[in-house]
ModelCIF file with pLDDT and N, C-alpha, C, O atoms, coordinates in Angstrom:
data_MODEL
#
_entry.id   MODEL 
#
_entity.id                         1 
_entity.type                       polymer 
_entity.pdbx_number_of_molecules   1 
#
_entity_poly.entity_id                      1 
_entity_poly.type                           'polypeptide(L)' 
_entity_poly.nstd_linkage                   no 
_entity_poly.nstd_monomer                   no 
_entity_poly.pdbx_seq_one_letter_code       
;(UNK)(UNK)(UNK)(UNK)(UNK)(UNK)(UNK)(UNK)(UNK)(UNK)(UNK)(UNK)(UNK)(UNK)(UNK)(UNK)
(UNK)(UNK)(UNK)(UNK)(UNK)(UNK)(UNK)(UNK)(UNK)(UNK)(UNK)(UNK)(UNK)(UNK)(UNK)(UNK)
(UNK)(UNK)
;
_entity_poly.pdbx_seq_one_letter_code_can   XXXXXXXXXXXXXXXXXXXXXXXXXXXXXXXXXX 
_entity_poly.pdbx_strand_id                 A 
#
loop_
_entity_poly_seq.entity_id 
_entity_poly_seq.num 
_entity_poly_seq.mon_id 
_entity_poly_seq.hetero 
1 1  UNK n 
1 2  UNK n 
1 3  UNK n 
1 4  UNK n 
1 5  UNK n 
1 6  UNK n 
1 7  UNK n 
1 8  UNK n 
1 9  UNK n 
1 10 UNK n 
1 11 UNK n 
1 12 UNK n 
1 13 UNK n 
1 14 UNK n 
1 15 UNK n 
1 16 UNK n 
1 17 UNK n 
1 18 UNK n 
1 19 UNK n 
1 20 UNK n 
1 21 UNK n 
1 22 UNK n 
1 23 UNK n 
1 24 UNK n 
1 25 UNK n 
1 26 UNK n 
1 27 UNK n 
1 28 UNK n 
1 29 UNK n 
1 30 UNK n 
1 31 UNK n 
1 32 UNK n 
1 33 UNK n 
1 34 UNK n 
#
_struct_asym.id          A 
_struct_asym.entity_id   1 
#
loop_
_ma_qa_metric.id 
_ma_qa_metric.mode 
_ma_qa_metric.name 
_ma_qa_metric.software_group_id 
_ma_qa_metric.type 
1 global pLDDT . pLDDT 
2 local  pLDDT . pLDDT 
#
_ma_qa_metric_global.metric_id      1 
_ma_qa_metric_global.metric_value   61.71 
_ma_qa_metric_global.model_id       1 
_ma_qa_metric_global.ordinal_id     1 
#
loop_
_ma_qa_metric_local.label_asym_id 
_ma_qa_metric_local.label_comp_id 
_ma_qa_metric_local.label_seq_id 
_ma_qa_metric_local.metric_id 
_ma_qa_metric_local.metric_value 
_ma_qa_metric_local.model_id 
_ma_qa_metric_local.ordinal_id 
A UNK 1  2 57.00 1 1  
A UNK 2  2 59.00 1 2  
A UNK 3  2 52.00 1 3  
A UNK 4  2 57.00 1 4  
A UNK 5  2 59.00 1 5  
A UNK 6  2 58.00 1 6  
A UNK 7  2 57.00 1 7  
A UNK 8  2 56.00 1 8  
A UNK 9  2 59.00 1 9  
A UNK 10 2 56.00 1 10 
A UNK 11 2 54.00 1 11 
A UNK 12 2 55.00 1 12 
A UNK 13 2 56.00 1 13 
A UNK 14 2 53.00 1 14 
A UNK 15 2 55.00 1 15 
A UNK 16 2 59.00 1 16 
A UNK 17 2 65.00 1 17 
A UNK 18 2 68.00 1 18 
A UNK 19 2 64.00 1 19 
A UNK 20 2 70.00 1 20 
A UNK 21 2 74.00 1 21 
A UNK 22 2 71.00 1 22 
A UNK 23 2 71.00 1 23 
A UNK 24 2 63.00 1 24 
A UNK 25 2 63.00 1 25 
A UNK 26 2 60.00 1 26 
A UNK 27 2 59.00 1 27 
A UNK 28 2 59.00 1 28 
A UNK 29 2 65.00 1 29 
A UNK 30 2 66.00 1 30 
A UNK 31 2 68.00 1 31 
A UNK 32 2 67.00 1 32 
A UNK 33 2 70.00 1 33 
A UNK 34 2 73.00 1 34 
#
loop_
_atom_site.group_PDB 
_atom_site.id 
_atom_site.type_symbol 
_atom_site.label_atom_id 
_atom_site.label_alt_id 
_atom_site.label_comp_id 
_atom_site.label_asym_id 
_atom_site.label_entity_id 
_atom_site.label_seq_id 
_atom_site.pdbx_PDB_ins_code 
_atom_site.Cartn_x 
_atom_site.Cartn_y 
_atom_site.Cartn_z 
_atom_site.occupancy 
_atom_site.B_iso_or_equiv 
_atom_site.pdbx_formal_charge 
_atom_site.auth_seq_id 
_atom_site.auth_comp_id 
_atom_site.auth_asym_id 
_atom_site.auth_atom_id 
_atom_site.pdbx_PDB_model_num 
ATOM 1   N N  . UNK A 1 1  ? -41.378 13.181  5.212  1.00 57.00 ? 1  UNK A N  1 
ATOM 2   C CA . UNK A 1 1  ? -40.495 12.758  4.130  1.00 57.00 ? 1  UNK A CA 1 
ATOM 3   C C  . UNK A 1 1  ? -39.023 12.842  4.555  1.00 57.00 ? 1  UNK A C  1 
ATOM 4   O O  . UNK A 1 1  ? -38.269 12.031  4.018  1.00 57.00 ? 1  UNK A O  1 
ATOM 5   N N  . UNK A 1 2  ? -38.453 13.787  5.527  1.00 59.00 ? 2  UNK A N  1 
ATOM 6   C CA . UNK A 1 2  ? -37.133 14.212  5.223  1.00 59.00 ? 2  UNK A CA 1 
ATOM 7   C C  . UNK A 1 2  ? -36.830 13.150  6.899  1.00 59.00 ? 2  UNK A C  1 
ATOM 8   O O  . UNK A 1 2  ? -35.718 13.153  7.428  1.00 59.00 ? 2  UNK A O  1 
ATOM 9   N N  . UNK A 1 3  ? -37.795 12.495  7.378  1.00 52.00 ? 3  UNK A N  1 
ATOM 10  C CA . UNK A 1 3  ? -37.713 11.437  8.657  1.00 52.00 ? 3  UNK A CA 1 
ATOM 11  C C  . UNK A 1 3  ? -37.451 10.086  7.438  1.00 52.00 ? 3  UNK A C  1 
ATOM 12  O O  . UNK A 1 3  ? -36.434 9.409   7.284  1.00 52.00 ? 3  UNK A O  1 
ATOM 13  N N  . UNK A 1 4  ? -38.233 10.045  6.993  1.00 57.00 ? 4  UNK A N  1 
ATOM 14  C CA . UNK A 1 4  ? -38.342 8.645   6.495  1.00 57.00 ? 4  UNK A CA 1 
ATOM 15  C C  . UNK A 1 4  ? -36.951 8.672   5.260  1.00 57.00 ? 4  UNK A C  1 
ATOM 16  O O  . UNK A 1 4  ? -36.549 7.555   4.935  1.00 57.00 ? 4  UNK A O  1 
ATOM 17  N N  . UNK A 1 5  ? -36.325 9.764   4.674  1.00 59.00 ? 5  UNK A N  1 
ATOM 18  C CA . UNK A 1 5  ? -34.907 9.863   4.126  1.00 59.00 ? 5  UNK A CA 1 
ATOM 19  C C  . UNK A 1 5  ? -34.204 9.673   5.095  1.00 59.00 ? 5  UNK A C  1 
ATOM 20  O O  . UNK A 1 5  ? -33.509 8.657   5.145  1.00 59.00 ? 5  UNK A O  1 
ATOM 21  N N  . UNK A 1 6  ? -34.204 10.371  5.862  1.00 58.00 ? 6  UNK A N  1 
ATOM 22  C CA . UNK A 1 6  ? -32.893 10.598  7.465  1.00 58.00 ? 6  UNK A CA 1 
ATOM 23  C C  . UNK A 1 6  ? -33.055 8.598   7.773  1.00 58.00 ? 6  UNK A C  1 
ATOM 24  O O  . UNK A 1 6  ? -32.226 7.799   8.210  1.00 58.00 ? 6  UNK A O  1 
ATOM 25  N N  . UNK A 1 7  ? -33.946 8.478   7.481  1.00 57.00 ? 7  UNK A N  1 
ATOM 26  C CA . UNK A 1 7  ? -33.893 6.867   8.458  1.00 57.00 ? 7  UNK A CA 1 
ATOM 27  C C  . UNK A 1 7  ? -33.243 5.673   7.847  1.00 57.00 ? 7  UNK A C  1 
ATOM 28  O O  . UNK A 1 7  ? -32.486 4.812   8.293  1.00 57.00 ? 7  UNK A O  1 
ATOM 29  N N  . UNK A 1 8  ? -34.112 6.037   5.964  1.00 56.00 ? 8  UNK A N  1 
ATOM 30  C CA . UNK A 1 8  ? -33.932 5.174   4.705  1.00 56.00 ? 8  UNK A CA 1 
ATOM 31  C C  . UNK A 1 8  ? -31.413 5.425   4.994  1.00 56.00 ? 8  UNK A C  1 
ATOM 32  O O  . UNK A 1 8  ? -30.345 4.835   5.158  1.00 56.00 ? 8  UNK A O  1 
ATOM 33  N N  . UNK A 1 9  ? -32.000 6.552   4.856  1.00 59.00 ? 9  UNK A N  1 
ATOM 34  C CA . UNK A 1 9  ? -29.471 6.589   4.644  1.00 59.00 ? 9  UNK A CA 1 
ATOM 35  C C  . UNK A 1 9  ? -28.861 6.132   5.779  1.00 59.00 ? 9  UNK A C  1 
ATOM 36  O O  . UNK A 1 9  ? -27.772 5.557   5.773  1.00 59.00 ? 9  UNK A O  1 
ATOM 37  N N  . UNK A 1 10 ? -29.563 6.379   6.827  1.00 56.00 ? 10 UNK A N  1 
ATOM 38  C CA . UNK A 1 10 ? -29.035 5.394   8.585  1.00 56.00 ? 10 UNK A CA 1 
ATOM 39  C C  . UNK A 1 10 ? -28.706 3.497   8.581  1.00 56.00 ? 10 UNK A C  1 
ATOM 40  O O  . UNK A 1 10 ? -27.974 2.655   9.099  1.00 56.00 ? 10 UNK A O  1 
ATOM 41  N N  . UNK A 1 11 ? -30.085 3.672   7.385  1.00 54.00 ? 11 UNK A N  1 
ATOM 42  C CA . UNK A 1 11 ? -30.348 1.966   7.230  1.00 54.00 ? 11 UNK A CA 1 
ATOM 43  C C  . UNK A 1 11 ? -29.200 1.307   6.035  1.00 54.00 ? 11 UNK A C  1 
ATOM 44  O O  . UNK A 1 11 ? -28.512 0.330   6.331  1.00 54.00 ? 11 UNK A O  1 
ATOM 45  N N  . UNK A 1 12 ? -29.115 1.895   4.841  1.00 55.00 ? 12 UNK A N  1 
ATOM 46  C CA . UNK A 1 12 ? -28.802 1.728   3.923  1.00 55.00 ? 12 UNK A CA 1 
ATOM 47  C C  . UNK A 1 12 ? -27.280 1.825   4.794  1.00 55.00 ? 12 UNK A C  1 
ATOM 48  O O  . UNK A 1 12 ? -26.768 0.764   5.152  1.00 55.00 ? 12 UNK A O  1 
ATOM 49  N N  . UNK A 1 13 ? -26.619 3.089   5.100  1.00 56.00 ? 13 UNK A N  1 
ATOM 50  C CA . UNK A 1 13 ? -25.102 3.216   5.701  1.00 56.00 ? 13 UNK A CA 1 
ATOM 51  C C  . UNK A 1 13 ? -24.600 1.938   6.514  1.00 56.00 ? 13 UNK A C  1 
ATOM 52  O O  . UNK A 1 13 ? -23.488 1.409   6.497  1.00 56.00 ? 13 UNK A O  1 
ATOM 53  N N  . UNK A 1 14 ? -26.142 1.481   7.478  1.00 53.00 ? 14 UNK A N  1 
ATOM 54  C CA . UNK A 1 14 ? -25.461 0.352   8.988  1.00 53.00 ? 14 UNK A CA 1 
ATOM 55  C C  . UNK A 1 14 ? -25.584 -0.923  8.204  1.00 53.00 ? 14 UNK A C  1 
ATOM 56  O O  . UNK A 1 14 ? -25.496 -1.982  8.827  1.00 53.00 ? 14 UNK A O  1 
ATOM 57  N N  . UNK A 1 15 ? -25.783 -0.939  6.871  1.00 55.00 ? 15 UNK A N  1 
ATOM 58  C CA . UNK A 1 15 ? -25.930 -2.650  6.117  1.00 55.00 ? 15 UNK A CA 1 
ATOM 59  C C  . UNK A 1 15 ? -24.983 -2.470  5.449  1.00 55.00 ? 15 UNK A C  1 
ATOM 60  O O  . UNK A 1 15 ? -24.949 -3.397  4.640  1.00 55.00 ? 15 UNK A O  1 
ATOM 61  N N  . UNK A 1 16 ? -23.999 -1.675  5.266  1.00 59.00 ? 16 UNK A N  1 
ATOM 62  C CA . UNK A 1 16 ? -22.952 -1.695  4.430  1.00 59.00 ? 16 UNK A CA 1 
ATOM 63  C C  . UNK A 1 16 ? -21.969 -3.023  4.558  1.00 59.00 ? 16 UNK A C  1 
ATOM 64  O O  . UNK A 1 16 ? -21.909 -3.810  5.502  1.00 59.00 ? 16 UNK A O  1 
ATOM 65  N N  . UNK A 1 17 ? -21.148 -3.032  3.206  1.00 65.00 ? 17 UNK A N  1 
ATOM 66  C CA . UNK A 1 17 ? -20.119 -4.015  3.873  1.00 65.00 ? 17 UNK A CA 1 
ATOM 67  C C  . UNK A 1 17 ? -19.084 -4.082  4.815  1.00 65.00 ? 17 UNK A C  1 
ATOM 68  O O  . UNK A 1 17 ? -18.773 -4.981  5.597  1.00 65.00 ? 17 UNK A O  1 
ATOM 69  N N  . UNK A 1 18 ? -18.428 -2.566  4.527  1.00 68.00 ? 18 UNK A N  1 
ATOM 70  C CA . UNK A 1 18 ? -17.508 -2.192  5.561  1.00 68.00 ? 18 UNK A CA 1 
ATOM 71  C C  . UNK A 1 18 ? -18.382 -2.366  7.157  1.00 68.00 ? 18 UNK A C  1 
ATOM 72  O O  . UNK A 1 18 ? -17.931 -2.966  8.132  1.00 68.00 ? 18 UNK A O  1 
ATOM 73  N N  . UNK A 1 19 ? -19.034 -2.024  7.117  1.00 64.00 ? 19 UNK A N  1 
ATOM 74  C CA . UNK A 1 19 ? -19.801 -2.178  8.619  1.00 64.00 ? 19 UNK A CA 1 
ATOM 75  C C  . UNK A 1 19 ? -19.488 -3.543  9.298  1.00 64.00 ? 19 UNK A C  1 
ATOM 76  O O  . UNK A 1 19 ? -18.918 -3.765  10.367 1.00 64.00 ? 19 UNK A O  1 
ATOM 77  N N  . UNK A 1 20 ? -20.101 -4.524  8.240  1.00 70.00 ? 20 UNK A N  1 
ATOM 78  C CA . UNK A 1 20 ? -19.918 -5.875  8.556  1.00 70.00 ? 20 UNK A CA 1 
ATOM 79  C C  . UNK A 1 20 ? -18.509 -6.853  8.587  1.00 70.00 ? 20 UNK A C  1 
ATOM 80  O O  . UNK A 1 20 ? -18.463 -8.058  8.835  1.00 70.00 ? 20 UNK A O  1 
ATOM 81  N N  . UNK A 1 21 ? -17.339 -5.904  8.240  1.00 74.00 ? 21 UNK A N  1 
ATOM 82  C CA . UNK A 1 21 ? -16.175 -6.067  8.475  1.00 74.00 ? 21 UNK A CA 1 
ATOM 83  C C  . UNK A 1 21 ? -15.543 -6.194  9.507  1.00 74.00 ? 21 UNK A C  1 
ATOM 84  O O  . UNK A 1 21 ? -15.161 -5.161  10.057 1.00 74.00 ? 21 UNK A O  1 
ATOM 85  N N  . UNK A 1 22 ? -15.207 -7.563  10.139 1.00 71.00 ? 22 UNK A N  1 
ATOM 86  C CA . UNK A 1 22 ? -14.635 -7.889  11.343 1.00 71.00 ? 22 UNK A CA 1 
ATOM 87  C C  . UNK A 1 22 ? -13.448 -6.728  11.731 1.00 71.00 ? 22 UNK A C  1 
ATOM 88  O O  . UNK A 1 22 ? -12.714 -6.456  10.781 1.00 71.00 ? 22 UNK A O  1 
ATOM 89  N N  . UNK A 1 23 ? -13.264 -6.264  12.556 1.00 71.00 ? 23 UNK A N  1 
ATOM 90  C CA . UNK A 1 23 ? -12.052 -5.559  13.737 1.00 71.00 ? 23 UNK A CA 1 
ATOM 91  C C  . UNK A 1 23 ? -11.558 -5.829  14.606 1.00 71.00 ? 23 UNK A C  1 
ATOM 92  O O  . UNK A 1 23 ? -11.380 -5.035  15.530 1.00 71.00 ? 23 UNK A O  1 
ATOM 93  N N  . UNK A 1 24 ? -11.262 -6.742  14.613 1.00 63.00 ? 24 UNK A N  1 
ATOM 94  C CA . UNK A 1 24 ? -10.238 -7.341  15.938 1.00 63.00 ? 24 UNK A CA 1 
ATOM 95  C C  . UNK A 1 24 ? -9.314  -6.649  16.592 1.00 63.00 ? 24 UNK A C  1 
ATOM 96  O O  . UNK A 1 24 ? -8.482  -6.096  15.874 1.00 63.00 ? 24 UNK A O  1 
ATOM 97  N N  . UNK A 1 25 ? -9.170  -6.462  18.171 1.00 63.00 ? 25 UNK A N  1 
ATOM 98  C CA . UNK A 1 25 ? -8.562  -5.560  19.073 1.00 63.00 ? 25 UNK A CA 1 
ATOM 99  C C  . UNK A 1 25 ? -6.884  -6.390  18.784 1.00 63.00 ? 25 UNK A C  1 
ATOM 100 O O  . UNK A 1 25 ? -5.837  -5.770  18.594 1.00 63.00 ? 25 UNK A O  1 
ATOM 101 N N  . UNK A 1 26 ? -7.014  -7.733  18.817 1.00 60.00 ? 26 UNK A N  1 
ATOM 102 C CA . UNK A 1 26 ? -6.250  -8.581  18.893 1.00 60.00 ? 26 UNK A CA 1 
ATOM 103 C C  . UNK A 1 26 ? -6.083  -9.944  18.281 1.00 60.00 ? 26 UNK A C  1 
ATOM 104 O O  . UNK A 1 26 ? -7.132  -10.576 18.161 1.00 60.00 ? 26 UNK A O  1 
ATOM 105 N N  . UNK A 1 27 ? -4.887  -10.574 17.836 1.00 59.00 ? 27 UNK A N  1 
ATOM 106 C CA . UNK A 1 27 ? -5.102  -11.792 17.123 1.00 59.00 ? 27 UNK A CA 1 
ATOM 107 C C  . UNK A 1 27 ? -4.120  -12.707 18.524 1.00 59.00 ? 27 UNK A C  1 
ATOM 108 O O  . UNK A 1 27 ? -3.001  -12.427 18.954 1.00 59.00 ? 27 UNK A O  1 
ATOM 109 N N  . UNK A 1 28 ? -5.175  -13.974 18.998 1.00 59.00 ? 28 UNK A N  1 
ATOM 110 C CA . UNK A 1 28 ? -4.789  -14.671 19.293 1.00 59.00 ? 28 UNK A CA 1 
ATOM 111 C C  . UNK A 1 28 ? -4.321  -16.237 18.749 1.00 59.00 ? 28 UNK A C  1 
ATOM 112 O O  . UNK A 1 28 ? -4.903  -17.315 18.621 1.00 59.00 ? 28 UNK A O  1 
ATOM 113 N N  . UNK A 1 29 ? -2.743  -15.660 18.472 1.00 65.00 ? 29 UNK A N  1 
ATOM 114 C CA . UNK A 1 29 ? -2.377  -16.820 16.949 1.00 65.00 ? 29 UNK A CA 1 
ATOM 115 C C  . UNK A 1 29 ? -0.696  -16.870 17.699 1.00 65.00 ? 29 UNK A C  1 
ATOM 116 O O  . UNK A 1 29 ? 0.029   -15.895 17.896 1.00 65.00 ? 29 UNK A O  1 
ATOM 117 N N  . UNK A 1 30 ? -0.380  -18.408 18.035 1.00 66.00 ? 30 UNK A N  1 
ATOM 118 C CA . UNK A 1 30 ? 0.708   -18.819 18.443 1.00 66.00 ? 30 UNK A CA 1 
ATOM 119 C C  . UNK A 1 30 ? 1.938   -17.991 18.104 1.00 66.00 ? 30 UNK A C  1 
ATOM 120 O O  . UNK A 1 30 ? 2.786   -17.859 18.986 1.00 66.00 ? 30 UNK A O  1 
ATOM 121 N N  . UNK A 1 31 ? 2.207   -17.157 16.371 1.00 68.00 ? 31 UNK A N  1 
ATOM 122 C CA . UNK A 1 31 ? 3.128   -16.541 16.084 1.00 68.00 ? 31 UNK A CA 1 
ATOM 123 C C  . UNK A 1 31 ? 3.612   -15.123 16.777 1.00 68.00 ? 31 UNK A C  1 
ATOM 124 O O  . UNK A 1 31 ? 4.683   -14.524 16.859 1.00 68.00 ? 31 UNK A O  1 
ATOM 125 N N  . UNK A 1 32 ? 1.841   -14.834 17.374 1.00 67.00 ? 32 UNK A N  1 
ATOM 126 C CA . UNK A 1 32 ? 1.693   -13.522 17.473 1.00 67.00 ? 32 UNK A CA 1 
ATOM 127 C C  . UNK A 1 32 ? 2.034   -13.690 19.328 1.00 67.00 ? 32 UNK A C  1 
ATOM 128 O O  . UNK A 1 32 ? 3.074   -13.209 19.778 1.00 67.00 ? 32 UNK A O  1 
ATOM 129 N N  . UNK A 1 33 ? 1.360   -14.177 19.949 1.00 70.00 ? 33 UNK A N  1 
ATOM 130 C CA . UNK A 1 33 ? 1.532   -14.585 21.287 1.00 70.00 ? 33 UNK A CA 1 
ATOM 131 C C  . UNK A 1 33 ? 2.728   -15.146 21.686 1.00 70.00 ? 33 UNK A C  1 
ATOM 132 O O  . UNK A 1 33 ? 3.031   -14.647 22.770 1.00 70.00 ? 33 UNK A O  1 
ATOM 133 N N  . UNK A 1 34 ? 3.448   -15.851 21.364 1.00 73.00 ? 34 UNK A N  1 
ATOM 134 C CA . UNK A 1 34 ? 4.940   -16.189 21.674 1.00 73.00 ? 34 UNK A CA 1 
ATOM 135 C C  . UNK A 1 34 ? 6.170   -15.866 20.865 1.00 73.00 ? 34 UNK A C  1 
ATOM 136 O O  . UNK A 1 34 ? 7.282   -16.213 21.265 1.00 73.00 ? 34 UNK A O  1 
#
């Protein structure tokens, strides 16, 4: 039970939205580059 909780909040946490929220190191955008 306390495997199949530990796994169920791993799953539920990595589908979040924030997760799926792009992070870009860098914007390659003419304003930003020159």
């Amino acid at each position: 039970r306390s495997l199949i909780i530990t796994i169920g909040t791993a799953v539920m946490a990595g589908c979040s939205v924030d997760f799926l929220k792009p992070d870009p190191l860098s914007f390659y955008e003419p304003t930003n580059t020159f």
